[in-house]
C-alpha atoms as a PDB file:
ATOM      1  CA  UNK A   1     248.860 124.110 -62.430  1.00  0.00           C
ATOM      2  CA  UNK A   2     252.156 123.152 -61.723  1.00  0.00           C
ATOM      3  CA  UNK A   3     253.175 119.385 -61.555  1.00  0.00           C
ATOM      4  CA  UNK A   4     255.365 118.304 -59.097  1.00  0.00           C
ATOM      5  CA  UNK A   5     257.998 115.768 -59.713  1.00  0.00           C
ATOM      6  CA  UNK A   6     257.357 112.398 -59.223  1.00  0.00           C
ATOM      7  CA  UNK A   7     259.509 110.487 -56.476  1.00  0.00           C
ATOM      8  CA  UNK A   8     260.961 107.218 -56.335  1.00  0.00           C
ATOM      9  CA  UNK A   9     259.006 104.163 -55.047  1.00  0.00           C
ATOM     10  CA  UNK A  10     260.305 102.993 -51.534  1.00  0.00           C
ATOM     11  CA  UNK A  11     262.367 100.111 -51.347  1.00  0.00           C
ATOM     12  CA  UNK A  12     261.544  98.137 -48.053  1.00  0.00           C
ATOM     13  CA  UNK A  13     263.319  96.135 -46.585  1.00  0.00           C
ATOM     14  CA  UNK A  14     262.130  93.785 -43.413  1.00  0.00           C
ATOM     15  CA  UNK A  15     265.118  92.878 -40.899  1.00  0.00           C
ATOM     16  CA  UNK A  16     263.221  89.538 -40.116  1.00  0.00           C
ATOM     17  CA  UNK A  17     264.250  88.289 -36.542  1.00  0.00           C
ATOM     18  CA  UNK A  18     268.074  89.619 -35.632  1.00  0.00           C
ATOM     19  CA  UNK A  19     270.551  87.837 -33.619  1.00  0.00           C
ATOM     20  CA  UNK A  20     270.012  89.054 -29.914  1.00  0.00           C
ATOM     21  CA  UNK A  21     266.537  89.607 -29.381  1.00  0.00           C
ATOM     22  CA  UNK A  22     264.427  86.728 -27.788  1.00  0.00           C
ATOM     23  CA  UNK A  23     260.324  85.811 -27.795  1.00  0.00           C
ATOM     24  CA  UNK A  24     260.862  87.048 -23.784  1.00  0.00           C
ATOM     25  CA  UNK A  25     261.380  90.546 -25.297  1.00  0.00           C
ATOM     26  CA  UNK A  26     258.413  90.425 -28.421  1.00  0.00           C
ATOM     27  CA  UNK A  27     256.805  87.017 -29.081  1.00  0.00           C
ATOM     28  CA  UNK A  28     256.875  87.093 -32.405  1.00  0.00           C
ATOM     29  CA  UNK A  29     260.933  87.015 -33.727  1.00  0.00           C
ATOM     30  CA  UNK A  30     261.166  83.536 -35.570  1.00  0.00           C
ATOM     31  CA  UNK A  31     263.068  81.169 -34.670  1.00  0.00           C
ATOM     32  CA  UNK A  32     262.602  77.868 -36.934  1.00  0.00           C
ATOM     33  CA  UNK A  33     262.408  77.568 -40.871  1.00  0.00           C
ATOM     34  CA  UNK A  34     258.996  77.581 -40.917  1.00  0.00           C
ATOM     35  CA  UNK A  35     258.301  80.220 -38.385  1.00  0.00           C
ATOM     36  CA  UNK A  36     260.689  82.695 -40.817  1.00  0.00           C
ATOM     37  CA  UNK A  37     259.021  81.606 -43.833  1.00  0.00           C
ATOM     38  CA  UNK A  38     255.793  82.835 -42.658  1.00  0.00           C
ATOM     39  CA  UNK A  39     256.817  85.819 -41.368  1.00  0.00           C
ATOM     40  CA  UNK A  40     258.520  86.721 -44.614  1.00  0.00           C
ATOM     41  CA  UNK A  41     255.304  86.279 -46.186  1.00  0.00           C
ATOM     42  CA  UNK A  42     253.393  88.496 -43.512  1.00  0.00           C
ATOM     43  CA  UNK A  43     255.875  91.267 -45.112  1.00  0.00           C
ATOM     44  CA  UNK A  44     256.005  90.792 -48.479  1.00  0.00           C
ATOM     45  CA  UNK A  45     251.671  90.551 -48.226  1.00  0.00           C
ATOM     46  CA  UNK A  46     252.714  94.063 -47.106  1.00  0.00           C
ATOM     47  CA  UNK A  47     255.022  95.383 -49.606  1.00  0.00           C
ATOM     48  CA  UNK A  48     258.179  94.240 -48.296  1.00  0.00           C
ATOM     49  CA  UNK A  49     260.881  93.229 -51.087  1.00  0.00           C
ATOM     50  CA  UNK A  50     263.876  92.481 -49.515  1.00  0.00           C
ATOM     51  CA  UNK A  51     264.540  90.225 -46.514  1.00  0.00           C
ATOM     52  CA  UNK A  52     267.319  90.773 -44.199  1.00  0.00           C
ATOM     53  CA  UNK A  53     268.629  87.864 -42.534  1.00  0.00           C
ATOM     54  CA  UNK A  54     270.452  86.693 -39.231  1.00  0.00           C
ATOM     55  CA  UNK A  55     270.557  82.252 -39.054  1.00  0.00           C
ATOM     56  CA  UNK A  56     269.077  81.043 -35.948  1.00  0.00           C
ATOM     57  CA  UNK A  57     269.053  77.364 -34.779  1.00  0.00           C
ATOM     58  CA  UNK A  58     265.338  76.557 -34.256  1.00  0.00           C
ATOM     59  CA  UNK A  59     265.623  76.502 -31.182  1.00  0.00           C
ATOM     60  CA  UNK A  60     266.481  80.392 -31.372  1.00  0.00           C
ATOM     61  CA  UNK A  61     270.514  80.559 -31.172  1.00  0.00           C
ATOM     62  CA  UNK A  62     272.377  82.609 -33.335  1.00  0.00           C
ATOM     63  CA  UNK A  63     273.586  80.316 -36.230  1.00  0.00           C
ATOM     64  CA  UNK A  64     276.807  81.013 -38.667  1.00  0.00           C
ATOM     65  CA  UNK A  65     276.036  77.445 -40.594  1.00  0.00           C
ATOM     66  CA  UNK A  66     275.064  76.833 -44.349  1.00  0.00           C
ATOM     67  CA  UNK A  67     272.763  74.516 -43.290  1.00  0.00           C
ATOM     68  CA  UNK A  68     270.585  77.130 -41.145  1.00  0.00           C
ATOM     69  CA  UNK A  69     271.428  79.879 -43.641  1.00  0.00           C
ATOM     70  CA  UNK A  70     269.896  77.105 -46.353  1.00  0.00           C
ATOM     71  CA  UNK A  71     267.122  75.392 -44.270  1.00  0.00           C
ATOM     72  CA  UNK A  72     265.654  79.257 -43.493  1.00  0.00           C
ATOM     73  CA  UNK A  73     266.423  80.617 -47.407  1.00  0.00           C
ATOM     74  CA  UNK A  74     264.391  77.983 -48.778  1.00  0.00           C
ATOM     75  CA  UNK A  75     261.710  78.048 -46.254  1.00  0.00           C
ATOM     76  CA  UNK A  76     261.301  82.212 -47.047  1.00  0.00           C
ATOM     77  CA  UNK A  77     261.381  81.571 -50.667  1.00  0.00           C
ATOM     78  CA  UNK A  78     258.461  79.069 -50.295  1.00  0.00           C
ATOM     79  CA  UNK A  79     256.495  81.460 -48.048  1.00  0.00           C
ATOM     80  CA  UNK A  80     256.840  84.708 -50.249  1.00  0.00           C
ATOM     81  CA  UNK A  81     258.028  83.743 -53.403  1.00  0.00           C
ATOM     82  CA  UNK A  82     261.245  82.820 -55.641  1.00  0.00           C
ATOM     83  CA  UNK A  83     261.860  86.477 -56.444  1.00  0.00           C
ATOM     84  CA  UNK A  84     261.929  87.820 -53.315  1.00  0.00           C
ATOM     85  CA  UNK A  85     265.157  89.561 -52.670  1.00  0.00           C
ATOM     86  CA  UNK A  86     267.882  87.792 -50.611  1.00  0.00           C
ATOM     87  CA  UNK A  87     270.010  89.731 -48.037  1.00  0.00           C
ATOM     88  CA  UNK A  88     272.412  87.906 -45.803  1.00  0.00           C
ATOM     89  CA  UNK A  89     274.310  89.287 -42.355  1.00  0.00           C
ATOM     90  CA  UNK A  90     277.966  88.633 -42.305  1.00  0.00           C
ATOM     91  CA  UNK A  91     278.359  90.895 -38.867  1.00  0.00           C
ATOM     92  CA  UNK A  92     279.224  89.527 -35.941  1.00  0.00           C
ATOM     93  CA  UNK A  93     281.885  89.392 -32.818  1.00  0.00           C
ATOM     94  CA  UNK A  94     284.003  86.847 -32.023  1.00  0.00           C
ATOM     95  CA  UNK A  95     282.887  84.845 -35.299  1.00  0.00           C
ATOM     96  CA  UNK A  96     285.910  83.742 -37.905  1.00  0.00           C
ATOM     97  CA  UNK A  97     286.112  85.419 -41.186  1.00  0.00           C
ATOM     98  CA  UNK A  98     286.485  82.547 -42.980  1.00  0.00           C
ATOM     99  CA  UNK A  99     282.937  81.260 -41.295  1.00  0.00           C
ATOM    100  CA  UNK A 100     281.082  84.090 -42.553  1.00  0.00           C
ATOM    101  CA  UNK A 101     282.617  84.033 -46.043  1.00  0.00           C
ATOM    102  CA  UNK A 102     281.827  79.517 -45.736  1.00  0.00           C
ATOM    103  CA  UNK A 103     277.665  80.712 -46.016  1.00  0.00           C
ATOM    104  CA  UNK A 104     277.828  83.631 -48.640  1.00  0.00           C
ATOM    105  CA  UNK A 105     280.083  81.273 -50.764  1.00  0.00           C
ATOM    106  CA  UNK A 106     277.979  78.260 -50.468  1.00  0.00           C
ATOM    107  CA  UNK A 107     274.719  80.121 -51.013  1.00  0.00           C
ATOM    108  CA  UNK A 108     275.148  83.028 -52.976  1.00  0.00           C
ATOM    109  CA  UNK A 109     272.499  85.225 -51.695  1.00  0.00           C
ATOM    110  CA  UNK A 110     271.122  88.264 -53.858  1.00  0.00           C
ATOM    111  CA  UNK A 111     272.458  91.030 -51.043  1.00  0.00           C
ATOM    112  CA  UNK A 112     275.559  91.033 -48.572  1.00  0.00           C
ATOM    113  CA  UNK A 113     275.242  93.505 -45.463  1.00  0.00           C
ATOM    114  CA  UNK A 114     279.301  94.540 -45.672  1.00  0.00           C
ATOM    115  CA  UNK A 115     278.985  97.063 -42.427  1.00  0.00           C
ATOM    116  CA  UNK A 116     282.053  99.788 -43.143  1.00  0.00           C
ATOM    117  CA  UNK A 117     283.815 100.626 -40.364  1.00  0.00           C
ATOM    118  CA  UNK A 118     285.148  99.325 -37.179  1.00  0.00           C
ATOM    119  CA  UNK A 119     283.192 101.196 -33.981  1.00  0.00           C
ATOM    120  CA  UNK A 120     282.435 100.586 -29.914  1.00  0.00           C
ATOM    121  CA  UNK A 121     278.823  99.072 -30.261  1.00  0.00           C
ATOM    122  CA  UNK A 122     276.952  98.974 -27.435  1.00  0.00           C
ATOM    123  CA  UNK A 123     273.104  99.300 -25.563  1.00  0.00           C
ATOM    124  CA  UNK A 124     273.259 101.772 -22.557  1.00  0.00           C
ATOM    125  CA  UNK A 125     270.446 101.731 -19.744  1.00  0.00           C
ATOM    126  CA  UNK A 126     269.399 104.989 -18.696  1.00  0.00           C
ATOM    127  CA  UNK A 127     267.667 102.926 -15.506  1.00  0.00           C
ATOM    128  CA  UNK A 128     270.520 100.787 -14.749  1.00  0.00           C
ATOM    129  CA  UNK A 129     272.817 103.836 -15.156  1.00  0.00           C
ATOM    130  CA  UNK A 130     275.362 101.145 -16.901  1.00  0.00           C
ATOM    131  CA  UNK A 131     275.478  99.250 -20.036  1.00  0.00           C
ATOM    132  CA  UNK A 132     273.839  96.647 -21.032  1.00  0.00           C
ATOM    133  CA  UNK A 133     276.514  95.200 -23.154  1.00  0.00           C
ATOM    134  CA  UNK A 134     279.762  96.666 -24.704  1.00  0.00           C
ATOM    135  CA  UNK A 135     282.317  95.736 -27.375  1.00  0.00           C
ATOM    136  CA  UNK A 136     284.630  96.610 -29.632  1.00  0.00           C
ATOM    137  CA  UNK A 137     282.633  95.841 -33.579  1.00  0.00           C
ATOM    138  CA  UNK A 138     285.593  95.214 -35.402  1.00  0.00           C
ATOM    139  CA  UNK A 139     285.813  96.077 -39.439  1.00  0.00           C
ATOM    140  CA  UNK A 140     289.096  97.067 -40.683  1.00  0.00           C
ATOM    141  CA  UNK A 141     289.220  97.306 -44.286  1.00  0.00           C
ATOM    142  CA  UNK A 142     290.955  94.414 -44.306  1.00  0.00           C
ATOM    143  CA  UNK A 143     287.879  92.501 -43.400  1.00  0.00           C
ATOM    144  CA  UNK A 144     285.970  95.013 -45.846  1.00  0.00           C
ATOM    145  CA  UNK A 145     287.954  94.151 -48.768  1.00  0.00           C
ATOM    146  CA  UNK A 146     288.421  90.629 -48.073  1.00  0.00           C
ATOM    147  CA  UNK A 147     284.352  90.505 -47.795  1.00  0.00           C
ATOM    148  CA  UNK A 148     283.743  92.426 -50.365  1.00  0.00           C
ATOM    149  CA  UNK A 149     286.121  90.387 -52.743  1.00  0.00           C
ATOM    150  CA  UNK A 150     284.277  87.216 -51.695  1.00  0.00           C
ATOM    151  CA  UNK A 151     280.871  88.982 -52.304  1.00  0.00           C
ATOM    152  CA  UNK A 152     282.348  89.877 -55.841  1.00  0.00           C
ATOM    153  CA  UNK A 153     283.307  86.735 -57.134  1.00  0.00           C
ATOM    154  CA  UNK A 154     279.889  85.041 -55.698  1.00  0.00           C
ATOM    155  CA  UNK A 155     278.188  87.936 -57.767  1.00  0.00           C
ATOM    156  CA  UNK A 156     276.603  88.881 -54.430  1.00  0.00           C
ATOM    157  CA  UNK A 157     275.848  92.807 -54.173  1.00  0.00           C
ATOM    158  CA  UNK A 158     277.028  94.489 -50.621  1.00  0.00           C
ATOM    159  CA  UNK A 159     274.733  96.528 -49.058  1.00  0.00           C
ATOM    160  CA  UNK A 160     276.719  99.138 -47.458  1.00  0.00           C
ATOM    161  CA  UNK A 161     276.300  99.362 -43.744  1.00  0.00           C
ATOM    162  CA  UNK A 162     277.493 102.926 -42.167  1.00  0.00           C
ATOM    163  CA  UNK A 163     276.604 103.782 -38.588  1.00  0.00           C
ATOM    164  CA  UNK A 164     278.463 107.220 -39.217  1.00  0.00           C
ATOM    165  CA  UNK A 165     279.023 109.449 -41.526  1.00  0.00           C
ATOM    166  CA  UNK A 166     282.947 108.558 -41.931  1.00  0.00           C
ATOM    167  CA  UNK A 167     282.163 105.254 -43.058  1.00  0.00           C
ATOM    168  CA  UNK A 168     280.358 106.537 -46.156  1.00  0.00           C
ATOM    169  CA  UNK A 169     283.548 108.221 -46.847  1.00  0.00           C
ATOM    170  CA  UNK A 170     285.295 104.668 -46.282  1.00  0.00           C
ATOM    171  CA  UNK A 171     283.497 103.577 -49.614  1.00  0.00           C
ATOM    172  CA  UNK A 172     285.822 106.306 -51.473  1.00  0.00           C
ATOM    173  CA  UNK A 173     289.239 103.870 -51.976  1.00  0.00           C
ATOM    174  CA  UNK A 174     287.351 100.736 -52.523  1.00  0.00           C
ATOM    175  CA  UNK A 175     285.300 102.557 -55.602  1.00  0.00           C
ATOM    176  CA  UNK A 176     288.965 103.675 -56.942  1.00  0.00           C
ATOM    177  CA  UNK A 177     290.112 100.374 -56.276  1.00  0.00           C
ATOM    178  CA  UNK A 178     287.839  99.345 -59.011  1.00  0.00           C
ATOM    179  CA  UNK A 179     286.084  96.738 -55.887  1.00  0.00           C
ATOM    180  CA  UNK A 180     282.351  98.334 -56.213  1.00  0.00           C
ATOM    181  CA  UNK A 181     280.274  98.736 -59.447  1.00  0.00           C
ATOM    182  CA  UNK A 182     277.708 101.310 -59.242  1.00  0.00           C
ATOM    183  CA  UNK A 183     274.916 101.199 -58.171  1.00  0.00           C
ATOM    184  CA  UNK A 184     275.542 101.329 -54.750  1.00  0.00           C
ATOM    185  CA  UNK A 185     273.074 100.361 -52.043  1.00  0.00           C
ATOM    186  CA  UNK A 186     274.039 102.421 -48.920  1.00  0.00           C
ATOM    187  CA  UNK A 187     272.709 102.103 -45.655  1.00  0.00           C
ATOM    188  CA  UNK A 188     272.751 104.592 -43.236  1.00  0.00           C
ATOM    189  CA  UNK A 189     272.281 102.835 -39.708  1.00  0.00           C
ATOM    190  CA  UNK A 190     271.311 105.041 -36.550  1.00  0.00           C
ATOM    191  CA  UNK A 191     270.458 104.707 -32.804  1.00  0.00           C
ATOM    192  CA  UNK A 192     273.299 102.143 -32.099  1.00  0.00           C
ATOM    193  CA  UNK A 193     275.402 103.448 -28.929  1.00  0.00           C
ATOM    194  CA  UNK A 194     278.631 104.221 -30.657  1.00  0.00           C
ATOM    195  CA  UNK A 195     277.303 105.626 -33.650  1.00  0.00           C
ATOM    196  CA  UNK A 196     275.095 108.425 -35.163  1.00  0.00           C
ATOM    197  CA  UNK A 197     272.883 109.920 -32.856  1.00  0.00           C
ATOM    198  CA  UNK A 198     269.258 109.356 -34.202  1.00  0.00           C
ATOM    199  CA  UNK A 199     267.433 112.502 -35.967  1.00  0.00           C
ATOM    200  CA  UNK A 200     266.594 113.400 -38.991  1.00  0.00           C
ATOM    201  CA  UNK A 201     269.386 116.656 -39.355  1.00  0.00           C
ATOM    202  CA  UNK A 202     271.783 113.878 -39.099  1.00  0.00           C
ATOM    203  CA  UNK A 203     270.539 111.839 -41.796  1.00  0.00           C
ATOM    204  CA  UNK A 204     269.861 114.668 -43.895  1.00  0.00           C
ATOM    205  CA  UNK A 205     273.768 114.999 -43.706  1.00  0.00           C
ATOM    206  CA  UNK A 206     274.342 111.366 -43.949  1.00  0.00           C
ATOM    207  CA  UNK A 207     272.628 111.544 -47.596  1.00  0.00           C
ATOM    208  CA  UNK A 208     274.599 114.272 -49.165  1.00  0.00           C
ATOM    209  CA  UNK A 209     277.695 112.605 -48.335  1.00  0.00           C
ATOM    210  CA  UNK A 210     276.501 109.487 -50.656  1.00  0.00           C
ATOM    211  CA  UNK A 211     279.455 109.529 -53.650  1.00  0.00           C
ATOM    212  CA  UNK A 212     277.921 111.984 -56.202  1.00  0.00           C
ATOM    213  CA  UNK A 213     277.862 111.174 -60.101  1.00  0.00           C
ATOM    214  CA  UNK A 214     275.661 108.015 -60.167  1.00  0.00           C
ATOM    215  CA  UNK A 215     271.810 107.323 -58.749  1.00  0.00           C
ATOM    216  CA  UNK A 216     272.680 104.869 -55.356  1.00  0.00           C
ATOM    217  CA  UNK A 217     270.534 103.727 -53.946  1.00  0.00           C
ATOM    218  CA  UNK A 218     270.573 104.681 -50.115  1.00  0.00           C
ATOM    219  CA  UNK A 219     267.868 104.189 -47.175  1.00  0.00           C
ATOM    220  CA  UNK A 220     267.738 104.423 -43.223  1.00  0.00           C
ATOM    221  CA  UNK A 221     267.974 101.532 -40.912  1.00  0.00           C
ATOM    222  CA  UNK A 222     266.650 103.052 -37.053  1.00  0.00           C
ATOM    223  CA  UNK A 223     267.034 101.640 -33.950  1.00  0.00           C
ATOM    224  CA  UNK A 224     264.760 101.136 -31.420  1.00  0.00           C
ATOM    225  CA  UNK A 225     261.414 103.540 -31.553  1.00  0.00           C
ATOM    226  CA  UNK A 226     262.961 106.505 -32.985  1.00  0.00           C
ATOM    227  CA  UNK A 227     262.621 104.281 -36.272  1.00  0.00           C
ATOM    228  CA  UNK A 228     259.411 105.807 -37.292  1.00  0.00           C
ATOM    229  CA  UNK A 229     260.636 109.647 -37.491  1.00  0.00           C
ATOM    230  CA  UNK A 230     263.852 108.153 -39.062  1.00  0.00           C
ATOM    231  CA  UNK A 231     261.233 106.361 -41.919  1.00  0.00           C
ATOM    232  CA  UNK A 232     259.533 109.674 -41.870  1.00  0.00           C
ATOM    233  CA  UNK A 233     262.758 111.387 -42.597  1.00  0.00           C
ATOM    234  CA  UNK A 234     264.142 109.091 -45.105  1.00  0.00           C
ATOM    235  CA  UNK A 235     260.477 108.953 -46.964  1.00  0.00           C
ATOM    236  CA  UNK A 236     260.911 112.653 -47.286  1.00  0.00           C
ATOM    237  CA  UNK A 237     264.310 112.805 -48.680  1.00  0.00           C
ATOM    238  CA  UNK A 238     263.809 110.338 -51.203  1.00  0.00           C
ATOM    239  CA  UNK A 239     265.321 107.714 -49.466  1.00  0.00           C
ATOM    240  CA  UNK A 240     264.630 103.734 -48.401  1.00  0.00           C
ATOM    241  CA  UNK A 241     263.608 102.022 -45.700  1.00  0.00           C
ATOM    242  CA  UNK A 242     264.167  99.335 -43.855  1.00  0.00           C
ATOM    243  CA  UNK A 243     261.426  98.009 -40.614  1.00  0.00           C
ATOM    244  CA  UNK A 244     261.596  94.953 -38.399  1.00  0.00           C
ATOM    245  CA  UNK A 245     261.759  92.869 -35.915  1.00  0.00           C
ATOM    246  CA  UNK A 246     265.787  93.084 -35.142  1.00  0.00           C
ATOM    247  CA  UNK A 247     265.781  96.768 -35.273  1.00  0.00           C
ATOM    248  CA  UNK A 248     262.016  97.595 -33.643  1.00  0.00           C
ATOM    249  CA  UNK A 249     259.477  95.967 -31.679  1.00  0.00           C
ATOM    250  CA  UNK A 250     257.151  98.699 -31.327  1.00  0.00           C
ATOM    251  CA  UNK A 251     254.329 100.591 -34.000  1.00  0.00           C
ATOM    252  CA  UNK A 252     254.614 104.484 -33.504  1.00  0.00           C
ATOM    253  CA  UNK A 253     251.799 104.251 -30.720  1.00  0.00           C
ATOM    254  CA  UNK A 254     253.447 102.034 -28.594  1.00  0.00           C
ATOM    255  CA  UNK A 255     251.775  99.031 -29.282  1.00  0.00           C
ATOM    256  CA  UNK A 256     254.192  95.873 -29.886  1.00  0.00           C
ATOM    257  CA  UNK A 257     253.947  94.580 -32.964  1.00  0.00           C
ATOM    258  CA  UNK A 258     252.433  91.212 -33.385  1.00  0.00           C
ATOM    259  CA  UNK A 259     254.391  90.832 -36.420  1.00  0.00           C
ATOM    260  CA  UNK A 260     257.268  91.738 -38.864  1.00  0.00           C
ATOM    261  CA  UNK A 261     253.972  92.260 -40.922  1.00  0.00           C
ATOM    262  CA  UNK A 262     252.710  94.598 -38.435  1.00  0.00           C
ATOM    263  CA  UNK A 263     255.582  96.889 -38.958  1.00  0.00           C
ATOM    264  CA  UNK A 264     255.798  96.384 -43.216  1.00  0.00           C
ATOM    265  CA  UNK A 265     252.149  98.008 -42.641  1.00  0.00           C
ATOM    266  CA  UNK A 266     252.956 101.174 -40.888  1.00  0.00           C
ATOM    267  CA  UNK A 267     255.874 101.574 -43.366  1.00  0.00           C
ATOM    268  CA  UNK A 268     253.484 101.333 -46.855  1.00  0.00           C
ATOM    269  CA  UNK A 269     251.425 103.527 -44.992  1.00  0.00           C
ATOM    270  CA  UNK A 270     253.659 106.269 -44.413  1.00  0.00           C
ATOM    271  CA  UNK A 271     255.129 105.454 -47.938  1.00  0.00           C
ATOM    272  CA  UNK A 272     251.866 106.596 -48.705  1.00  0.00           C
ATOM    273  CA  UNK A 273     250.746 109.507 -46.909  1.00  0.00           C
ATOM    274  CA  UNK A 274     254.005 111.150 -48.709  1.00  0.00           C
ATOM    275  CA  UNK A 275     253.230 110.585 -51.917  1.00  0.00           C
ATOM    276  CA  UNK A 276     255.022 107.356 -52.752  1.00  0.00           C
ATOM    277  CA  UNK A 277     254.683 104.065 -53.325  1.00  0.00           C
ATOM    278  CA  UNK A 278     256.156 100.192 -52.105  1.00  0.00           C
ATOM    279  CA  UNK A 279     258.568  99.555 -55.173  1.00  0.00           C
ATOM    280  CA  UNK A 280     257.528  96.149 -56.680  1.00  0.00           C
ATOM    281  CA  UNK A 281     260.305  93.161 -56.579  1.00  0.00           C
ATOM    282  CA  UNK A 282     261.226  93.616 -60.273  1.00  0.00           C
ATOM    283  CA  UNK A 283     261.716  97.964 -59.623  1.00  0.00           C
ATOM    284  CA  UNK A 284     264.020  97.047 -56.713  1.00  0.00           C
ATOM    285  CA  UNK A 285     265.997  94.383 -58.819  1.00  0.00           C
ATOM    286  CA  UNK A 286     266.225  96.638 -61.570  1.00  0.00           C
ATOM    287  CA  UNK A 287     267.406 100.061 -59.734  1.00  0.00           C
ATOM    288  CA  UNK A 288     269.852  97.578 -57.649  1.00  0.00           C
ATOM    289  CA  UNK A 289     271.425  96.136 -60.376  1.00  0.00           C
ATOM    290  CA  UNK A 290     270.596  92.905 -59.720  1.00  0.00           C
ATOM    291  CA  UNK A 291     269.960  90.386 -62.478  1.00  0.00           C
END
């Protein structure tokens, strides 16, 4: 009988709470310290390694301060343990440079989000025939390389962010610059308005334009509830994936989800009805180059 060959384990990643969604839209996006902390744990009970996080205030407004950034690390890393990997936002519009730099600086996280290319980025109603918001999402590489040179002498790794396929490509002069050492850990984000339309063809052709020569790491990030055939996809390919409240409220039947643990759930399942497995903290440190 032949053996097939044996695939990866998954990387998951939870995308905890977000910065625009509020407890009107799904009750359970955290707001305080201790509210993150045990949602964190609800996904790493569930196989979740890596937690993706946007600062709130508790009392639920987007935060760009140390001290929130701090007060909400340490609360996570009491929750669901010391090993638990670290990833930090530094998007945003209309916030300083400088301010987003302050927090990766003062805190080091394990994992940047550096998003690679400047885009509209927007939510469009189909009902309302209109927008629901609009703006310009500015990254030049000016802002790429000036976060990416404060992420390198933190010793902070960048998870590439690409909401198109030309902003893989925009990885190409910063890894002849000499600015990225391989591994890379490349994101491919779809369903934002202004980016990538959603399917599965399109992140099949997202993955083969990952640089070639080295084994980067690279996963799918989908918006809204076309997440679950974009897992699918990605679980098929052999890549990552990444579930939670800021990108998805919703399990694949339509239920909400009372929890980011909810969602880390449906993800190991899937994981597993293809043959693969939740990669353990120590496999995801190790094949992300992470000491």
């Amino acid at each position: 009988m032949r053996t097939l060959p044996r695939m990866q384990p998954v990387i998951i990643t939870n995308s905890i709470s977000g910065a625009v969604a509020n407890r009107e839209q799904c009750p359970a996006i955290p707001y305080t310290p201790e509210e993150y902390g045990a949602e964190a744990r609800r996904a790493v009970e569930e196989g979740a390694v890596m937690i993706h996080i946007h600062a709130r205030t508790p009392d639920g407004v987007p935060s760009y301060e140390v001290d929130d950034f701090r007060a909400i690390t340490e609360a996570i890393r009491a929750e669901a343990g010391q090993d638990v990997i670290i990833n930090y936002s530094t998007g945003a519009i209309g916030v300083p440079l400088e301010k987003r730099i302050a927090y990766l600086r003062a805190l080091k996280p394990d994992i940047g989000a550096l998003n690679m290319g400047s885009m509209n980025y927007a939510k469009y109603s189909r009902r309302r025939g209109d927008f629901v918001f609009k703006a310009v999402f500015e990254n030049s590489f000016d802002t790429i390389i000036e976060l990416c040179t404060a992420m390198r002498e933190s010793g902070i790794k960048p998870e590439h962010e690409c909401f198109d396929s030309g902003h893989i490509a925009n990885l190409d002069p910063l890894l002849d610059m000499g600015l990225l050492d391989a591994p890379l850990q490349i994101s491919c984000v779809m369903g934002v308005t202004g980016g990538i339309r959603p399917s599965a063809r399109n992140l099949a052709h997202m993955s083969e334009q990952v640089p070639a020569g080295v084994a980067h790491e690279w996963g799918v990030i989908g918006i809204s509830r076309r997440q679950w055939e974009l897992v699918a996809a990605s679980l098929t390919l052999g890549g990552n994936v990444r579930v939670g409240l800021e990108d998805n409220f919703y399990l694949p039947d339509g239920e909400m989800a009372r929890s980011n643990g909810d969602l880390v759930a449906r993800a190991r399942r899937m994981c597993e009805d293809v043959g693969r497995r939740p990669a353990t903290v120590a496999e995801a440190r190790e094949r992300l180059g992470l000491t």
